[in-house]
PDB file of N, CA and C in Angstrom:
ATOM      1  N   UNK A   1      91.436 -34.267  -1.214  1.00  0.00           N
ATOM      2  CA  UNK A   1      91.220 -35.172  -2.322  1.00  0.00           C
ATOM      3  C   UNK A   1      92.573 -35.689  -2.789  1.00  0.00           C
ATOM      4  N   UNK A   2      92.406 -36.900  -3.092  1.00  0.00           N
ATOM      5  CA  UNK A   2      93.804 -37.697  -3.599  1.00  0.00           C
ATOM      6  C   UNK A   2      93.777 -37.974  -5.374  1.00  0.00           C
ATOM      7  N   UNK A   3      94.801 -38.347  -6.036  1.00  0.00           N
ATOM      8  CA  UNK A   3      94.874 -39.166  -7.296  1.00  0.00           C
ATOM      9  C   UNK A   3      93.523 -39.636  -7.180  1.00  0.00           C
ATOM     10  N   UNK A   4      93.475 -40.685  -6.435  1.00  0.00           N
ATOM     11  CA  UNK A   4      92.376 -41.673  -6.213  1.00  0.00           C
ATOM     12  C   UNK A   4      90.324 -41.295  -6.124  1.00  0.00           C
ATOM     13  N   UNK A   5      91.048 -39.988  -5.621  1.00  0.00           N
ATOM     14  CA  UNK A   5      89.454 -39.687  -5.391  1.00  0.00           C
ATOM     15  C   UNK A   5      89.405 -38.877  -4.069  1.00  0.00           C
ATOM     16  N   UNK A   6      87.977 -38.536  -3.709  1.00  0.00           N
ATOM     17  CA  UNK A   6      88.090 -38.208  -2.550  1.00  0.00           C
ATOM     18  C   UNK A   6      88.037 -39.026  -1.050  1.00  0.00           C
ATOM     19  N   UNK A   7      88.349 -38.422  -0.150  1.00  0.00           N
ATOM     20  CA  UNK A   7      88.622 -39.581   1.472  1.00  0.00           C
ATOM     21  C   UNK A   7      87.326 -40.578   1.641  1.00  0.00           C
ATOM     22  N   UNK A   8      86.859 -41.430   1.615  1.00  0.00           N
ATOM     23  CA  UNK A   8      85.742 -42.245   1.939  1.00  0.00           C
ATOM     24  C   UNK A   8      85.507 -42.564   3.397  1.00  0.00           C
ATOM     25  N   UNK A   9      84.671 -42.815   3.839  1.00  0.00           N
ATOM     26  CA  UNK A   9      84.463 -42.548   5.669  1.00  0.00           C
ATOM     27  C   UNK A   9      85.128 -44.541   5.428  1.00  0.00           C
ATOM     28  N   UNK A  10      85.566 -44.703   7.030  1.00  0.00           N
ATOM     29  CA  UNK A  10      85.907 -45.751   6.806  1.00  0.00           C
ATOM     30  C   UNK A  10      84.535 -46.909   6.696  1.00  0.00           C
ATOM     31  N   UNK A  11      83.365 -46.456   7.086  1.00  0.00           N
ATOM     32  CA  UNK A  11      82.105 -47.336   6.643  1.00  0.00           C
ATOM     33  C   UNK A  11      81.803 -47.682   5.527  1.00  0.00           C
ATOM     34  N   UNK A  12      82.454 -47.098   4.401  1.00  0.00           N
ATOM     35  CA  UNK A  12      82.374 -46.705   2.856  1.00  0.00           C
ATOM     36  C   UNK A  12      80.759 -46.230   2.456  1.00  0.00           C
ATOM     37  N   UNK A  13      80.404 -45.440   3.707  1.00  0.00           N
ATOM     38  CA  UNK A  13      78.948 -44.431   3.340  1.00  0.00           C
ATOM     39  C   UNK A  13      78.934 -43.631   2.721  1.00  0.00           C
ATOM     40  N   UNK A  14      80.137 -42.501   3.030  1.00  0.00           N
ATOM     41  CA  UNK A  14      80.374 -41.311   2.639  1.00  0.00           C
ATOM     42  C   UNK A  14      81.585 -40.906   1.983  1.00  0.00           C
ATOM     43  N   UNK A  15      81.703 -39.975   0.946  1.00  0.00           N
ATOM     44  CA  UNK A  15      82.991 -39.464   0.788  1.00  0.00           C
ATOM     45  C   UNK A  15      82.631 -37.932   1.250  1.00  0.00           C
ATOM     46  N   UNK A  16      84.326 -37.386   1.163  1.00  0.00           N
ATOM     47  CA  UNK A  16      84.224 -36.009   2.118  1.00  0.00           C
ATOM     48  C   UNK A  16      84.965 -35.167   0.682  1.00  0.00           C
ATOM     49  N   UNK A  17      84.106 -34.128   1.116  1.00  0.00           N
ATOM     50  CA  UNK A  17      84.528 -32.957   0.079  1.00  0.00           C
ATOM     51  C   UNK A  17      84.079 -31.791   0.610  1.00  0.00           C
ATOM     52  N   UNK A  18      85.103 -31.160   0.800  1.00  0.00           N
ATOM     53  CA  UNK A  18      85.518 -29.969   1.427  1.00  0.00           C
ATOM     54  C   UNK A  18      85.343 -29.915   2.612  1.00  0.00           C
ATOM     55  N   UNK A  19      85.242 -31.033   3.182  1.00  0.00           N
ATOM     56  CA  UNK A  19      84.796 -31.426   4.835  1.00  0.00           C
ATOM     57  C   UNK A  19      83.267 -31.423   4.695  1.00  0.00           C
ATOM     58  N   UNK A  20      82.937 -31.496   4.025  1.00  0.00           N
ATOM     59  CA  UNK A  20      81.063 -32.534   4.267  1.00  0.00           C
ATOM     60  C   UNK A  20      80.757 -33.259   3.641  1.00  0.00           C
ATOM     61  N   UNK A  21      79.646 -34.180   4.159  1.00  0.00           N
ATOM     62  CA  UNK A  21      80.329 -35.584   3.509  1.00  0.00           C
ATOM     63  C   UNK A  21      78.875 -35.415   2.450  1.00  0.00           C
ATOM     64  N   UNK A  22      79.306 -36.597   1.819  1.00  0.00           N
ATOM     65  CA  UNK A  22      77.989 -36.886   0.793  1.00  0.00           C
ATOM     66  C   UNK A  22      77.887 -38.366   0.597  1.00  0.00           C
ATOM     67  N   UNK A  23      76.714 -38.723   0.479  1.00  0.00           N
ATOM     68  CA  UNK A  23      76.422 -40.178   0.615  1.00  0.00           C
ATOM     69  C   UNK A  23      76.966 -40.519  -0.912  1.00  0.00           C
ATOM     70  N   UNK A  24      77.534 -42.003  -0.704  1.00  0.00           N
ATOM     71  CA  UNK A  24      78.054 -42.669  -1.876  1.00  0.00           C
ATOM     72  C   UNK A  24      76.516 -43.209  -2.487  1.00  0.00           C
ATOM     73  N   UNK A  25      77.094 -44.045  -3.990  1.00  0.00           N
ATOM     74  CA  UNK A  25      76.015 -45.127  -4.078  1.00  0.00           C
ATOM     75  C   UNK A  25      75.856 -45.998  -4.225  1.00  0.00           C
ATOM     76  N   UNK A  26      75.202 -46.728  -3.881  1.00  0.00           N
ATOM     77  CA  UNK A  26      74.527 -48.101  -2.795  1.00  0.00           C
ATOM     78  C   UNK A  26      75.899 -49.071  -3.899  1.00  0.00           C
ATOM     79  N   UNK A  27      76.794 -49.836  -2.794  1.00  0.00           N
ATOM     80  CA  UNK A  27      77.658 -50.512  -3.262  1.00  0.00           C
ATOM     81  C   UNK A  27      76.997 -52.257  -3.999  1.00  0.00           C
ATOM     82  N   UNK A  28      75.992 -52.085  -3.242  1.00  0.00           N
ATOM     83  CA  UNK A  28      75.322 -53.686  -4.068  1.00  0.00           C
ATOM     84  C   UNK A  28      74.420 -53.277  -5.233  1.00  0.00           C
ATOM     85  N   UNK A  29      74.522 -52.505  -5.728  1.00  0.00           N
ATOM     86  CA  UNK A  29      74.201 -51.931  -7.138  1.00  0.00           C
ATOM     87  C   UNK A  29      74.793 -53.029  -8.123  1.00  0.00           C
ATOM     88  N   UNK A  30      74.443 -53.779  -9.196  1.00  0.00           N
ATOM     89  CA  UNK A  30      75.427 -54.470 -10.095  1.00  0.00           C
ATOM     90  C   UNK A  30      75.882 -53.061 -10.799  1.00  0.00           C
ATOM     91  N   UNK A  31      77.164 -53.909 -11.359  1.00  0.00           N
ATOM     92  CA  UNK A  31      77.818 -52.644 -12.335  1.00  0.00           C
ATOM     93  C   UNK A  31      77.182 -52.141 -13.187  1.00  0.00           C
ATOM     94  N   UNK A  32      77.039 -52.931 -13.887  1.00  0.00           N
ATOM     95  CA  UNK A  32      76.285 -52.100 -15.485  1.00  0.00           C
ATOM     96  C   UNK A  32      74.842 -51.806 -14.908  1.00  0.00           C
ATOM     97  N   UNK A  33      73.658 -52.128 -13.787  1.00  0.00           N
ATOM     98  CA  UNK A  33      73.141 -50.854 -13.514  1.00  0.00           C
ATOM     99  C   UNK A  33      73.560 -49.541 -13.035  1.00  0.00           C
ATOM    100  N   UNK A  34      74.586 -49.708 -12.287  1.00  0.00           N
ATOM    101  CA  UNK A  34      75.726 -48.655 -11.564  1.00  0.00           C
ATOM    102  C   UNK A  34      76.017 -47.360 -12.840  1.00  0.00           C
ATOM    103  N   UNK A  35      76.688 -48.403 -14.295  1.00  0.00           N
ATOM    104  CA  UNK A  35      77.294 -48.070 -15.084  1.00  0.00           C
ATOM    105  C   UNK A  35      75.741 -46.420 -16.151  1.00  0.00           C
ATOM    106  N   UNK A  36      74.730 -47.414 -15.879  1.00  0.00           N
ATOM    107  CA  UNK A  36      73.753 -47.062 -16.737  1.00  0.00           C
ATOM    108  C   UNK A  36      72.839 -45.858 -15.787  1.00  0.00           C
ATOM    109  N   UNK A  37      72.836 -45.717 -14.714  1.00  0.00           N
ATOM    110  CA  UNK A  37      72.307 -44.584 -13.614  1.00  0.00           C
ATOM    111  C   UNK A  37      73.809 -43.576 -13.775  1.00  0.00           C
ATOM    112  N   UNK A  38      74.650 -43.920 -14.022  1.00  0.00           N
ATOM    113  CA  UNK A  38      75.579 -42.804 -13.579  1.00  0.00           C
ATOM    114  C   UNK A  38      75.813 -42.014 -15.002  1.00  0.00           C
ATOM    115  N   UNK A  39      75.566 -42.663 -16.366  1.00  0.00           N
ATOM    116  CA  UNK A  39      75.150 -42.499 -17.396  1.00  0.00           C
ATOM    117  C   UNK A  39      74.120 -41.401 -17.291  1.00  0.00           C
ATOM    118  N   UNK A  40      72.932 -41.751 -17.102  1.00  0.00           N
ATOM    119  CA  UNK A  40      71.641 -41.053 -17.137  1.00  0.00           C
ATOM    120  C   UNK A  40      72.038 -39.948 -16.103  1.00  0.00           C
ATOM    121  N   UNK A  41      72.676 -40.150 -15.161  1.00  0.00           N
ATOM    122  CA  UNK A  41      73.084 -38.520 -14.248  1.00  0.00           C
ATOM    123  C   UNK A  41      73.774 -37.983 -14.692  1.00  0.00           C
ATOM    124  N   UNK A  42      74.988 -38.265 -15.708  1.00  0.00           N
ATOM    125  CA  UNK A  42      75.492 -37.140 -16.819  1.00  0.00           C
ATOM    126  C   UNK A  42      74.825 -36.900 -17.865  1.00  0.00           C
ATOM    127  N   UNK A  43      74.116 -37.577 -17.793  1.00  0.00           N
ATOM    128  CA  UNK A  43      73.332 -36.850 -19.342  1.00  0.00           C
ATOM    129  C   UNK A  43      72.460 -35.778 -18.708  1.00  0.00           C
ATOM    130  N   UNK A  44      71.198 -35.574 -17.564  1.00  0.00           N
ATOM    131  CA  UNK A  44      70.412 -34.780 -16.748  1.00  0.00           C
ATOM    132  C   UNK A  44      71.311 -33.986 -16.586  1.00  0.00           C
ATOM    133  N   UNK A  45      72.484 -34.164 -16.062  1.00  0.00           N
ATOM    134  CA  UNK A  45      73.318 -32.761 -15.601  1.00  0.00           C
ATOM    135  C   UNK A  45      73.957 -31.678 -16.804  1.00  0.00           C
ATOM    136  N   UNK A  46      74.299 -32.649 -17.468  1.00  0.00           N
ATOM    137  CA  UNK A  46      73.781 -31.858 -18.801  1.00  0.00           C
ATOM    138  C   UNK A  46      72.902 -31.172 -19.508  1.00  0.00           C
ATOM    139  N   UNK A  47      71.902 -31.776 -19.228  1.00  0.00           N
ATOM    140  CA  UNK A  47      70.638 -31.035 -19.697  1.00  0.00           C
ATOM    141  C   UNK A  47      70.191 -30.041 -19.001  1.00  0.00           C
ATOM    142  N   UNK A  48      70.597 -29.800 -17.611  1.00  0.00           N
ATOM    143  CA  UNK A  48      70.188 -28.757 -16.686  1.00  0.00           C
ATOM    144  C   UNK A  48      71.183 -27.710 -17.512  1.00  0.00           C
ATOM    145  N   UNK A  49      72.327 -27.685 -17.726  1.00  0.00           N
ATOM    146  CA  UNK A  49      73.167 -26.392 -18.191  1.00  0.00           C
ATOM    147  C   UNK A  49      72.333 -26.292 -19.610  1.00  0.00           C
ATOM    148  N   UNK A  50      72.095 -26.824 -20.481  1.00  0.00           N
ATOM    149  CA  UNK A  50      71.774 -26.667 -21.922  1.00  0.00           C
ATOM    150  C   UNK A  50      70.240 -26.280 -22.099  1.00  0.00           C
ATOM    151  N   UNK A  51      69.636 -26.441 -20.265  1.00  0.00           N
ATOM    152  CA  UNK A  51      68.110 -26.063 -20.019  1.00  0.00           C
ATOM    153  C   UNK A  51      68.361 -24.198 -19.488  1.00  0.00           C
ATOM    154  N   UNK A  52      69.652 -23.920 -18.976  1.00  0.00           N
ATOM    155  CA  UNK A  52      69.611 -22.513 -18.823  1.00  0.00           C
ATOM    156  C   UNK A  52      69.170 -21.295 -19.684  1.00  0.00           C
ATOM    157  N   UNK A  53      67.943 -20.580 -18.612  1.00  0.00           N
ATOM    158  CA  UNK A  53      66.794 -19.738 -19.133  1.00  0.00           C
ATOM    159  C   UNK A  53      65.824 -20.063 -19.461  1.00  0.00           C
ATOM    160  N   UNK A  54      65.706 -21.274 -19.940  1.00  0.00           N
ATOM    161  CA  UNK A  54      64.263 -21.750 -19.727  1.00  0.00           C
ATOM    162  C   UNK A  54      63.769 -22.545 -18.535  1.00  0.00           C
ATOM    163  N   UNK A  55      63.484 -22.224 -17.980  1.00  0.00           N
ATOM    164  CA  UNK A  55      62.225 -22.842 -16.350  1.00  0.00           C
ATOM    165  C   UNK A  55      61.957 -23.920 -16.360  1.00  0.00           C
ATOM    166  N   UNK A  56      61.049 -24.318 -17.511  1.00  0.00           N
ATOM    167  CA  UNK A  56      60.313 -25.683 -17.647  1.00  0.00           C
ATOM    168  C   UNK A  56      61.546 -26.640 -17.960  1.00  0.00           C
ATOM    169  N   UNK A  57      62.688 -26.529 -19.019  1.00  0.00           N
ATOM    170  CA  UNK A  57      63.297 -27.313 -19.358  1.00  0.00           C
ATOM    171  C   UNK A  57      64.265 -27.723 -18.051  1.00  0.00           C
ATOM    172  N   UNK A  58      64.597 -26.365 -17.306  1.00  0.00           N
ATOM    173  CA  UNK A  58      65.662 -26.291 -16.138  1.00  0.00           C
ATOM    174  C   UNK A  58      65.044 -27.338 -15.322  1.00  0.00           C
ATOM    175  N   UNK A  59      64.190 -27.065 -14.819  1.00  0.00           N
ATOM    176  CA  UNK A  59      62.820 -28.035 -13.722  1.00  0.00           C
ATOM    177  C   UNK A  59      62.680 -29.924 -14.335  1.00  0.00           C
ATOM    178  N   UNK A  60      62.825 -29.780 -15.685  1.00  0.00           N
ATOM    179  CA  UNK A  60      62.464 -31.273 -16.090  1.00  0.00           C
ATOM    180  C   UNK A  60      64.283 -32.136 -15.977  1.00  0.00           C
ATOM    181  N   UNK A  61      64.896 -31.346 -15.955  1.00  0.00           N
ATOM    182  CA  UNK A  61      66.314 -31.690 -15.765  1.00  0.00           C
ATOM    183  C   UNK A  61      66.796 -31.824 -14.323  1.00  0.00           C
ATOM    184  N   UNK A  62      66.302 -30.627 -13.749  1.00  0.00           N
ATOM    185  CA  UNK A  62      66.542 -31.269 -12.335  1.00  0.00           C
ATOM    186  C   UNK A  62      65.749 -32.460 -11.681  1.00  0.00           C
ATOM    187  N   UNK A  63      64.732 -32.863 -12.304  1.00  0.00           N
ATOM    188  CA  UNK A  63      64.342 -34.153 -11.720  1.00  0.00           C
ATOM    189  C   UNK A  63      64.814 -34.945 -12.442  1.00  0.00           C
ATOM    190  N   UNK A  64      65.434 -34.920 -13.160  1.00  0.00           N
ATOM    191  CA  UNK A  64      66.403 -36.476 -14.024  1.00  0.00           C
ATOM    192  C   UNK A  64      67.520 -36.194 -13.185  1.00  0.00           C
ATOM    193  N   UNK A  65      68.502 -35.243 -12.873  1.00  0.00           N
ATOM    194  CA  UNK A  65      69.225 -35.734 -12.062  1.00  0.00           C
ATOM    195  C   UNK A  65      68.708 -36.043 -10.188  1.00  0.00           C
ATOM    196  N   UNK A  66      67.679 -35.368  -9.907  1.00  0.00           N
ATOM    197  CA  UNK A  66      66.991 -36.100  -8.356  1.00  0.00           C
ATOM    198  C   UNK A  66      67.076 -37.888  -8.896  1.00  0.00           C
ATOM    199  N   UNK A  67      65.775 -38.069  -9.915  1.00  0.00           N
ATOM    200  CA  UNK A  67      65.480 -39.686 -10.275  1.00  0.00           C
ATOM    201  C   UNK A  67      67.304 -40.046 -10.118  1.00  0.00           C
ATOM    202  N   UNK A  68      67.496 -40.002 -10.751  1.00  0.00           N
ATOM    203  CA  UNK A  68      69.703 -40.650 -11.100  1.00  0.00           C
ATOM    204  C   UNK A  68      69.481 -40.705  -9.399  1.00  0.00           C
ATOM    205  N   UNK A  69      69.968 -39.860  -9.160  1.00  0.00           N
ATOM    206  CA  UNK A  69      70.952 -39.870  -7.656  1.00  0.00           C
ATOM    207  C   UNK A  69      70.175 -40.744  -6.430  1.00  0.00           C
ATOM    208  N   UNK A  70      68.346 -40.711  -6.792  1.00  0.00           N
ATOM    209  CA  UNK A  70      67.908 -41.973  -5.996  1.00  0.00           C
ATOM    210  C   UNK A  70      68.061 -42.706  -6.189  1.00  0.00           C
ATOM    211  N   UNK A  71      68.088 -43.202  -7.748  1.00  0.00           N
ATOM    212  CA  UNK A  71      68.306 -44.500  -7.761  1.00  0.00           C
ATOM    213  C   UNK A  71      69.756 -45.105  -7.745  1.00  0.00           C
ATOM    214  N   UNK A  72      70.305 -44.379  -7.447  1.00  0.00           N
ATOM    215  CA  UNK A  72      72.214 -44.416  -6.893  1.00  0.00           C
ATOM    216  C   UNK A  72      71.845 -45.007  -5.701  1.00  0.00           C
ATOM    217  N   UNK A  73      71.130 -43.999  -5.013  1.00  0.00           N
ATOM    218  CA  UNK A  73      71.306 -44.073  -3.490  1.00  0.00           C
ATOM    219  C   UNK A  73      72.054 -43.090  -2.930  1.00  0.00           C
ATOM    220  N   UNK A  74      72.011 -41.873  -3.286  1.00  0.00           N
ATOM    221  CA  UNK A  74      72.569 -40.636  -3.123  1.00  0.00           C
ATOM    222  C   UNK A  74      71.722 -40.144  -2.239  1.00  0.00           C
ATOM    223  N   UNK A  75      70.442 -40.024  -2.840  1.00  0.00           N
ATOM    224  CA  UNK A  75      69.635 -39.334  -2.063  1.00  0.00           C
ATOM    225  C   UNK A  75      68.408 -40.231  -1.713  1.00  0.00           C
ATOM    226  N   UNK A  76      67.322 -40.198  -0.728  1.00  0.00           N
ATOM    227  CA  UNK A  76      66.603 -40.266  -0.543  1.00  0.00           C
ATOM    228  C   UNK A  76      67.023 -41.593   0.886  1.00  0.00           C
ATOM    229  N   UNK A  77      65.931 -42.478   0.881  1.00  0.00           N
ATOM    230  CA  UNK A  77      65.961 -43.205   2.089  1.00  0.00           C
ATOM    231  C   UNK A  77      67.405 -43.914   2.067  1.00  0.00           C
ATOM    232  N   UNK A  78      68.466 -43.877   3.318  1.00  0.00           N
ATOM    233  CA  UNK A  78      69.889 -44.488   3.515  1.00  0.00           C
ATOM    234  C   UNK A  78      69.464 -46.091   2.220  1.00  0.00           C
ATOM    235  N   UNK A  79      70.596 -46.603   1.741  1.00  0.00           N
ATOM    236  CA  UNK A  79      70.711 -47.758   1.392  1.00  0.00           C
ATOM    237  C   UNK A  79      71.070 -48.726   2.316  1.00  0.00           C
ATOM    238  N   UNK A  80      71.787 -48.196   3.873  1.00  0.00           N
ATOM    239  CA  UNK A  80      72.384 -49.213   4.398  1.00  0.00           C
ATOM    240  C   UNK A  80      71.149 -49.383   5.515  1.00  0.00           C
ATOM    241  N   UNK A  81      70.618 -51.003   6.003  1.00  0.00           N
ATOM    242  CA  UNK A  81      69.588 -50.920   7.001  1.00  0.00           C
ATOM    243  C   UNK A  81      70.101 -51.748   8.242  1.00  0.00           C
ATOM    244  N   UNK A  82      70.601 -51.066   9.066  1.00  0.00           N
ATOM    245  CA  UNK A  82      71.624 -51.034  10.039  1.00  0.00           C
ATOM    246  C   UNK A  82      70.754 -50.160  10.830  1.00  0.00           C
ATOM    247  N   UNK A  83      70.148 -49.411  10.182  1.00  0.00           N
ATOM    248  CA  UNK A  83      69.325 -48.608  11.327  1.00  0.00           C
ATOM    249  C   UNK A  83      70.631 -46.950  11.649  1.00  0.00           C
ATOM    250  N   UNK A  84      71.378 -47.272  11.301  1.00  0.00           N
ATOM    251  CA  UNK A  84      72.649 -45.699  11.838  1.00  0.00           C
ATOM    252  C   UNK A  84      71.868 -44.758  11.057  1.00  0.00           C
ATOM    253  N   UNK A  85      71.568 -43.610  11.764  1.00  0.00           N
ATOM    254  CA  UNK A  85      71.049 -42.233  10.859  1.00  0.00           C
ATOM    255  C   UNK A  85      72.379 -42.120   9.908  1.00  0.00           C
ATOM    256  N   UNK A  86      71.100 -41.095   8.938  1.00  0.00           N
ATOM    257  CA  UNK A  86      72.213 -40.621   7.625  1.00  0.00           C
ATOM    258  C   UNK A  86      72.802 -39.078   7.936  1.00  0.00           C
ATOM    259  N   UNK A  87      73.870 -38.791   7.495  1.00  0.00           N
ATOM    260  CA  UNK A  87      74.585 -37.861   8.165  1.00  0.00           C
ATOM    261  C   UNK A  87      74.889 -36.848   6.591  1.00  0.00           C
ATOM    262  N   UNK A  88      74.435 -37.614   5.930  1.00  0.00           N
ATOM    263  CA  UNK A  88      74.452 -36.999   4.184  1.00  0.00           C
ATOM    264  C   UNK A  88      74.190 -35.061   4.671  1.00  0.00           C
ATOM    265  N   UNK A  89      75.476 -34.067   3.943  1.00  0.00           N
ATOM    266  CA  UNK A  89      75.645 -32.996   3.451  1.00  0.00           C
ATOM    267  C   UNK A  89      75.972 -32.274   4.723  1.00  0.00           C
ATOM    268  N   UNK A  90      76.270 -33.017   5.758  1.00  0.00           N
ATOM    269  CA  UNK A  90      76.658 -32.184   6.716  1.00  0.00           C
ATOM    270  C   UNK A  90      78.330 -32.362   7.367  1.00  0.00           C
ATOM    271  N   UNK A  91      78.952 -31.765   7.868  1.00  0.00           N
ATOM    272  CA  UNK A  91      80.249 -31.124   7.973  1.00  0.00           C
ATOM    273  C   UNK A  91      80.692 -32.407   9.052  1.00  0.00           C
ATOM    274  N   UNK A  92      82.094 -33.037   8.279  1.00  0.00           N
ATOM    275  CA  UNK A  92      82.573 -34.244   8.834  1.00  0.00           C
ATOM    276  C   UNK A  92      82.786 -33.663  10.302  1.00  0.00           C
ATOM    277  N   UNK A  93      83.028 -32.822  10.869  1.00  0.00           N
ATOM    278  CA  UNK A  93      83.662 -32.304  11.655  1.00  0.00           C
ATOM    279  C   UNK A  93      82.189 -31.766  13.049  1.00  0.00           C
ATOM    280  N   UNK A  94      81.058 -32.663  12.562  1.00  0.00           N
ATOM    281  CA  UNK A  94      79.698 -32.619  13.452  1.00  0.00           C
ATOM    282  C   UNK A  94      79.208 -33.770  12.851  1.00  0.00           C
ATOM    283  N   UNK A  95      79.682 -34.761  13.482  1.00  0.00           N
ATOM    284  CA  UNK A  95      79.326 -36.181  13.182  1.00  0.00           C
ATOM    285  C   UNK A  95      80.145 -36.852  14.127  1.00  0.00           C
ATOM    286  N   UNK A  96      79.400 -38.340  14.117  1.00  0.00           N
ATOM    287  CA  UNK A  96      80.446 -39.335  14.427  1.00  0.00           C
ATOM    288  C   UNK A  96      82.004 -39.667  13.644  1.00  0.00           C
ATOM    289  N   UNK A  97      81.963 -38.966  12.455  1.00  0.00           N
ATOM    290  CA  UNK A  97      83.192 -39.279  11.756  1.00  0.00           C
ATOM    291  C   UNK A  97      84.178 -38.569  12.445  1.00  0.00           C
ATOM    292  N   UNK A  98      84.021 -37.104  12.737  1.00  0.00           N
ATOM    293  CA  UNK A  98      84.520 -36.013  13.790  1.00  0.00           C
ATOM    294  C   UNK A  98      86.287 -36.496  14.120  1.00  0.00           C
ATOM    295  N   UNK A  99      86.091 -37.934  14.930  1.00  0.00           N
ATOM    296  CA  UNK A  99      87.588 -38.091  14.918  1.00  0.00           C
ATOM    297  C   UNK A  99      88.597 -38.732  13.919  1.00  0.00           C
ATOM    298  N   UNK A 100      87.482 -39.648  12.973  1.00  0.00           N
ATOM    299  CA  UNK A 100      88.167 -40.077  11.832  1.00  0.00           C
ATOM    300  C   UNK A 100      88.952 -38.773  10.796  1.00  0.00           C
ATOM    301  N   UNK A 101      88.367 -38.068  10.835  1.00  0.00           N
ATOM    302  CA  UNK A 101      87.981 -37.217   9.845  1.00  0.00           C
ATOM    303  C   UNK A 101      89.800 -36.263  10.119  1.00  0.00           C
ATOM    304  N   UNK A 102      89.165 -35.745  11.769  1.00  0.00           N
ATOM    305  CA  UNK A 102      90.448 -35.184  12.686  1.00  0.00           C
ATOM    306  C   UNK A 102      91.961 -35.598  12.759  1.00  0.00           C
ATOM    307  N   UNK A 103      91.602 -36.703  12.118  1.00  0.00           N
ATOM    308  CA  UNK A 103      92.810 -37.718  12.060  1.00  0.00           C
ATOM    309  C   UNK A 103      93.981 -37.857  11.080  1.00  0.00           C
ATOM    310  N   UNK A 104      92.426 -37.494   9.728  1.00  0.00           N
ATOM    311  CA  UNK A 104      93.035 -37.252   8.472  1.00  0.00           C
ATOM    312  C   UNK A 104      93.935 -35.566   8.236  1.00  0.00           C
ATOM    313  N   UNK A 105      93.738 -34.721   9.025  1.00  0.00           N
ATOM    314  CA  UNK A 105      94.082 -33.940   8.939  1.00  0.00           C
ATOM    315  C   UNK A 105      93.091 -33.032   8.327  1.00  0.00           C
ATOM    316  N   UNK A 106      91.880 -33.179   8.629  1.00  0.00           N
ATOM    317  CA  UNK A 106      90.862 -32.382   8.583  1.00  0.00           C
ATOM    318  C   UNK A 106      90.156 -31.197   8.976  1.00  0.00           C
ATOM    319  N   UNK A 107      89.900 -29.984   8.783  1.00  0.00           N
ATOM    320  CA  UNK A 107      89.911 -28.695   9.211  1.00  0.00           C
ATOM    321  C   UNK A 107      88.801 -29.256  10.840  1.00  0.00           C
TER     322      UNK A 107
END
């Protein structure tokens, strides 16, 4: 990880953290929806810690942050339709990124 952030694949799909990558979100997002989903995923992620010990509250928090991160484009069906499988949570280093990654000085 840099000042800047963490390494971004050069497709700008993924960033890498700790060597596995995680899908970004969807770059044709306008901002201030961008601004207002990434909003609502700190507030859910919040609410999951302030839901600890209770079940029901823990459970209604983790689907506000699932809802957030789909509608990012984090999770669920790829944003990009190119047809390339999604490679989301798995180890740069078992992928096509493999030599990008190798390059960077990557374990």
């Amino acid at each position: 990880m840099t000042a800047q952030g963490p390494p971004v694949t050069p497709d700008g799909r993924y960033i890498v953290v700790r060597g596995r990558l995680w899908r970004r979100a969807d770059p044709a997002l306008p901002p201030e929806t961008r601004a207002a989903l990434v909003g609502e995923l700190m507030a859910a992620r919040r609410a999951v810690r302030a839901a600890q010990g209770d079940p029901a509250a823990t459970a209604a928090a983790r689907a506000r942050v699932d809802a957030a991160k789909r509608a990012l484009g984090e999770r669920g069906d790829p944003w990009w339709t190119d047809g390339a499988p999604d490679w989301n949570r798995r180890m740069a280093r078992n992928t096509p990124y493999a030599a990008w990654w190798a390059a960077r000085g990557g374990e």
